[in-house]
Protein backbone atom coordinates (compact mmCIF):
# COMPACT_ATOMS: atom_id res chain seq x y z
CA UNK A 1 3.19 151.50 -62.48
CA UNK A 2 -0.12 151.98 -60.71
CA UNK A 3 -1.85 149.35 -58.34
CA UNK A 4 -3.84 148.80 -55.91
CA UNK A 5 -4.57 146.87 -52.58
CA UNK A 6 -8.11 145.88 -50.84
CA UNK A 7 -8.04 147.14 -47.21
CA UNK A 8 -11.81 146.17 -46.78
CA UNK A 9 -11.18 143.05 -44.26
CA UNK A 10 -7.32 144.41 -42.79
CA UNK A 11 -9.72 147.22 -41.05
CA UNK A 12 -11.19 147.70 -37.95
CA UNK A 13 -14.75 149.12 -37.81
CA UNK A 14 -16.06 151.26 -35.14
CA UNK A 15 -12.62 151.85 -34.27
CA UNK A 16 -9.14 153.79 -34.97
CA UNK A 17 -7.22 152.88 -38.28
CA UNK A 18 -3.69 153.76 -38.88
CA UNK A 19 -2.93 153.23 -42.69
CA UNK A 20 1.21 153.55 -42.66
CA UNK A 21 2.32 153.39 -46.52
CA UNK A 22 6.52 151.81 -46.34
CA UNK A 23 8.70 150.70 -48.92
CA UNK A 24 11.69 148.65 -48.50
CA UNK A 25 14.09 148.85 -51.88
CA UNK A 26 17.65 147.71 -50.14
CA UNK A 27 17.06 144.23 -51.24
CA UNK A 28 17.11 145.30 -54.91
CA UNK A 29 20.84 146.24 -56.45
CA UNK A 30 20.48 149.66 -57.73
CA UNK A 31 20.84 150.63 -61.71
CA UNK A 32 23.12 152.27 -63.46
CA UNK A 33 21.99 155.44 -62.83
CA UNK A 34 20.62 157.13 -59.31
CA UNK A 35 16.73 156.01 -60.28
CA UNK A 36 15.40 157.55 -56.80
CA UNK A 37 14.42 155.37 -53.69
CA UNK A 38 11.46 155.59 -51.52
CA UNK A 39 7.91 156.46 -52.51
CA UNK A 40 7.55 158.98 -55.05
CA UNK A 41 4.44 158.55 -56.70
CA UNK A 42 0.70 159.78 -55.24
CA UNK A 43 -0.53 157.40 -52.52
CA UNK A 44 -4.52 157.40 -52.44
CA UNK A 45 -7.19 156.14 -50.17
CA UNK A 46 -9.67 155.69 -51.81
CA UNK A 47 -13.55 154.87 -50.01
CA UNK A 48 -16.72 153.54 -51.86
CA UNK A 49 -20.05 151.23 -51.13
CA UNK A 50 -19.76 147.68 -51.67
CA UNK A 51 -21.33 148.55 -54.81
CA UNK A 52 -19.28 151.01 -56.62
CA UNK A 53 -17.53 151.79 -59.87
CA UNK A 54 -14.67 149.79 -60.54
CA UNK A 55 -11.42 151.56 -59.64
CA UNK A 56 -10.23 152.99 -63.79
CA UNK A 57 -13.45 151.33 -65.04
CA UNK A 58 -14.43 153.82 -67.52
CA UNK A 59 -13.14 154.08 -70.65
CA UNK A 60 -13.98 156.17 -74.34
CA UNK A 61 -13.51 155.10 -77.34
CA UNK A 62 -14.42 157.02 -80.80
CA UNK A 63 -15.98 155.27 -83.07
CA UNK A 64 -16.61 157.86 -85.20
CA UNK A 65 -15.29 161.76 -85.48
CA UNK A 66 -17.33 163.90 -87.79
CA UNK A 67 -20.52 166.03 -88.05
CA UNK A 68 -21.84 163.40 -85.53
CA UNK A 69 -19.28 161.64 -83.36
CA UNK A 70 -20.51 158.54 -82.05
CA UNK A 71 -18.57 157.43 -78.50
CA UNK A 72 -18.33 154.19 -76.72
CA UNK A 73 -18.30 154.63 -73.19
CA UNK A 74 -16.89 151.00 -71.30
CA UNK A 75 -18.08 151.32 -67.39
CA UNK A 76 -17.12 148.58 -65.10
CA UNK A 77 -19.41 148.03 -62.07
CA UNK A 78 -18.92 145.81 -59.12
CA UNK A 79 -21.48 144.71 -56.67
CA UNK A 80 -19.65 143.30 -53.58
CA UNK A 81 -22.81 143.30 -51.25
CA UNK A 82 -24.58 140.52 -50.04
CA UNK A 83 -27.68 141.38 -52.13
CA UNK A 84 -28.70 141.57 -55.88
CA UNK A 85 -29.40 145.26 -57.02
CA UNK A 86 -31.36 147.03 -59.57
CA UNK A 87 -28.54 149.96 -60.67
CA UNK A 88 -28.72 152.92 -63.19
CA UNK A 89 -25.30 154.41 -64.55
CA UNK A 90 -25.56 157.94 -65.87
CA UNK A 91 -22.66 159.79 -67.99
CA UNK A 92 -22.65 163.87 -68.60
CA UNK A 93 -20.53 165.22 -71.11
CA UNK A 94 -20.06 168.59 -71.10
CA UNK A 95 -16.95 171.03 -73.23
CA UNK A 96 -16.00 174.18 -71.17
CA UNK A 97 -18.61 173.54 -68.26
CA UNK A 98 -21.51 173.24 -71.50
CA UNK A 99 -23.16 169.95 -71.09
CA UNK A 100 -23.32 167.88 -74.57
CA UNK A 101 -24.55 164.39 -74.45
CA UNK A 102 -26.14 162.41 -71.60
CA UNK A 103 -26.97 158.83 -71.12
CA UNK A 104 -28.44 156.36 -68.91
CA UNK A 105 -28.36 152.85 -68.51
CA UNK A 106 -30.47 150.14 -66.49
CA UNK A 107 -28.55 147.97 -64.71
CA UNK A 108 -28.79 144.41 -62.57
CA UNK A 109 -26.31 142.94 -60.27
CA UNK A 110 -26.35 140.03 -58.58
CA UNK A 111 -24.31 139.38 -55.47
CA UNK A 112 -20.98 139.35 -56.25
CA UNK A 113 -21.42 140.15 -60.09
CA UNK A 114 -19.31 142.52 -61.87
CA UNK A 115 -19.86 143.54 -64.88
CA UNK A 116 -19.33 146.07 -67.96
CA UNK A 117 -22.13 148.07 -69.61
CA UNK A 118 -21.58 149.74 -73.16
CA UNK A 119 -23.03 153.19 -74.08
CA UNK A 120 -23.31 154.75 -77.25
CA UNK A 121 -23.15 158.60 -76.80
CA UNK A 122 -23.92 160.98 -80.37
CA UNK A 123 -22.41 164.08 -79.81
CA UNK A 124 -23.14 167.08 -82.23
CA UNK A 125 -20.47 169.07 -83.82
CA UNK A 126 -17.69 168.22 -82.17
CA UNK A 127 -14.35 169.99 -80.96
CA UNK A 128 -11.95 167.52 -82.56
CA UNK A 129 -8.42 166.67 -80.85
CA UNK A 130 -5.23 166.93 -81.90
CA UNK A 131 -1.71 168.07 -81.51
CA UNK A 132 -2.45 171.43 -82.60
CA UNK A 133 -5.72 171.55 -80.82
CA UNK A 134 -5.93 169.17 -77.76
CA UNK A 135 -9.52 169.90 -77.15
CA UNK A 136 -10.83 167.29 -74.37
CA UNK A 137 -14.01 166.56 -72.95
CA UNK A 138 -15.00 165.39 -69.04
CA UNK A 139 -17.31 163.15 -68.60
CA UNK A 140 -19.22 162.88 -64.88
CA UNK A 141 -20.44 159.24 -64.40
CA UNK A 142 -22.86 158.72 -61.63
CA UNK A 143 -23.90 155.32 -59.78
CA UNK A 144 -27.28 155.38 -58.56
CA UNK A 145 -29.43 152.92 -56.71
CA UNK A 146 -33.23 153.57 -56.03
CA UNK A 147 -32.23 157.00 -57.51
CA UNK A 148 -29.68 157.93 -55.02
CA UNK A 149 -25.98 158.56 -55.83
CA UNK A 150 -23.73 155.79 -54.39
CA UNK A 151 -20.79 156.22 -56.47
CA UNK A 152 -19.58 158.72 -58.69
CA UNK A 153 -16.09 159.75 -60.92
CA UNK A 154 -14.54 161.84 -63.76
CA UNK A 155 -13.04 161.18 -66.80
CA UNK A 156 -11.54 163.62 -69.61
CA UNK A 157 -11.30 162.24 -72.88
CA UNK A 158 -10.52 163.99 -76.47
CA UNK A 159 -12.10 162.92 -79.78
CA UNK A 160 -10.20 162.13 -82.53
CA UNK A 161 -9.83 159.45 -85.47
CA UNK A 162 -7.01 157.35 -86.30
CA UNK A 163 -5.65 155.94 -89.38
CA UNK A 164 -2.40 154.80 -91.08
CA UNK A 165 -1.23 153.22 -94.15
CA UNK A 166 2.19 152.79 -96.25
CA UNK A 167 1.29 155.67 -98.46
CA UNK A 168 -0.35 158.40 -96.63
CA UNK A 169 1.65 157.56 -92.87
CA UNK A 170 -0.50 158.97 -89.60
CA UNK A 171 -3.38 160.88 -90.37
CA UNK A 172 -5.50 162.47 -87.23
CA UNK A 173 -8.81 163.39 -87.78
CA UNK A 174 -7.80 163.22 -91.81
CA UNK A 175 -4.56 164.98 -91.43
CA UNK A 176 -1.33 163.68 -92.28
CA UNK A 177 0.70 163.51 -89.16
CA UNK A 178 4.70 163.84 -88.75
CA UNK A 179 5.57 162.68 -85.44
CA UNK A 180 8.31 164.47 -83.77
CA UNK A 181 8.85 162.65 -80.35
CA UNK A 182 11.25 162.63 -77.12
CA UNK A 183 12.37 159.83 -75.39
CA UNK A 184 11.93 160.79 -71.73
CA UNK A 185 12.84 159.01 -68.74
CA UNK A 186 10.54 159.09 -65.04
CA UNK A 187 12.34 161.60 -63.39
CA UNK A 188 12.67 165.40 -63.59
CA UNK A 189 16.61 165.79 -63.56
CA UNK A 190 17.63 167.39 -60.73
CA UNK A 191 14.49 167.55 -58.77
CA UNK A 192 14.62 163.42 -58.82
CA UNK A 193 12.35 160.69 -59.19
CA UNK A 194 9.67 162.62 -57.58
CA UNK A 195 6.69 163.62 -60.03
CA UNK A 196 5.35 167.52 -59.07
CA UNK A 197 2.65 169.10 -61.77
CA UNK A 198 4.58 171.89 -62.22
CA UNK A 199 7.44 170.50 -63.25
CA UNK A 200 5.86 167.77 -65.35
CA UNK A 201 3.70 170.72 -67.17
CA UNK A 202 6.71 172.69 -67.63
CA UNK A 203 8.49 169.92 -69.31
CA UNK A 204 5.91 168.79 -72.21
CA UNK A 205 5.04 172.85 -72.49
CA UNK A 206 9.00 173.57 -73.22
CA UNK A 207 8.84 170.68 -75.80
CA UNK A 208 5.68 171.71 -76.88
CA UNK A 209 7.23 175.15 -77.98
CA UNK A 210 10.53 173.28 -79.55
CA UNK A 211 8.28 171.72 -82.06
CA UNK A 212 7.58 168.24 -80.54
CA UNK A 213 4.60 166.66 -80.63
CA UNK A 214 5.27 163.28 -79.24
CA UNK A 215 7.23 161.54 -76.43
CA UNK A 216 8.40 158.05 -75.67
CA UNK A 217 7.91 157.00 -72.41
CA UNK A 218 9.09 153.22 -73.09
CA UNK A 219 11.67 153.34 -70.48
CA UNK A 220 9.37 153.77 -67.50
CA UNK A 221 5.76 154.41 -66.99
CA UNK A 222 3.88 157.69 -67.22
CA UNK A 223 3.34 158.44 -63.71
CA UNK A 224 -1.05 159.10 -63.42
């Protein structure tokens, strides 16, 4: 599963960093099964201010689907300067490039302060997701201080509502739901443990077609 690791006082400024990613897995028996060795998930670098946007800070949440669907947007910011600031956080939803919803928040952050704000976004008519029609939104949240950009990231998101009971079962967005799922496993068969779009679109889009509508990924992680 995903982590991360906080280079900020391993490097050398002013000067030439080599950033060598290794893994050692010989000290670990093997399973029953050839599970893959070696790295084969995306290795990032990722660069930002000392105040940024936490890394997977932002999160959306619908509170309500309808006429008027009302989202919570959670955004994490950390300020690991040696100063207070005065911030502003700014989402942009938009569906198929048309912008939506927009909001903007007032923030302040002391030294060393990290906190998370909560936005309530209204958006108007909305394209509801759901296994027959997995419309999704992106959401562009900007960090700004003194009105300049300092940090910035993407999110997609779908809206949707949620219920279940002993009568009625799963019902999304209203609508009684039969899941039919898939229990898959981290790899892609004969291409390994390796995760490659193409492969991993193929996959759900051949289930897709079969009549599934749900998978089980209990056995490993989703790769992201």
């Amino acid at each position: 599963s995903e982590f991360t690791a906080d280079l900020t006082d391993l490097l050398h400024y002013g000067a030439k960093n080599e950033l060598r990613v290794l893994v050692r897995s010989g000290a670990m028996p093997n399973s029953r099964w050839y599970s893959g060795s070696g790295i084969y998930r995306d290795v990032y670098f990722v660069q930002s201010e000392k105040t940024h946007l936490a890394q997977n800070g932002a999160r959306f949440i619908t509170e309500e689907a309808g006429d008027i669907s009302v989202i919570r947007a959670e955004i994490t910011v950390e300020n690991e300067s040696e100063k207070a600031k005065n911030l502003s956080v700014a989402t942009s939803i938009c569906f198929e490039n048309a912008d939506v919803a927009s909001e903007t928040s007032a923030l302040f952050l002391a030294s060393g302060e990290k906190r998370t704000i909560i936005q309530r976004i209204a958006i108007e008519n909305a394209h509801l997701w759901s296994d027959i029609s997995p419309n999704l939104y992106r959401a562009t949240i900007s960090l700004l201080s003194s009105g300049e950009k300092i940090d910035a990231t993407e999110e997609t998101f779908g809206i949707r509502s949620l219920s279940i009971d002993a009568k009625r079962g799963l019902r999304v967005n209203g609508v009684e739901t039969k899941l039919r799922g898939a229990c898959l496993h981290h790899d892609s068969g004969i291409l390994g443990s390796a995760t490659y779009d193409d492969a991993e679109f193929r996959r759900i889009k051949l289930l897709k077609s079969a009549g599934f509508n749900a998978i089980r990924s209990a056995h490993f992680p989703l790769s992201v």
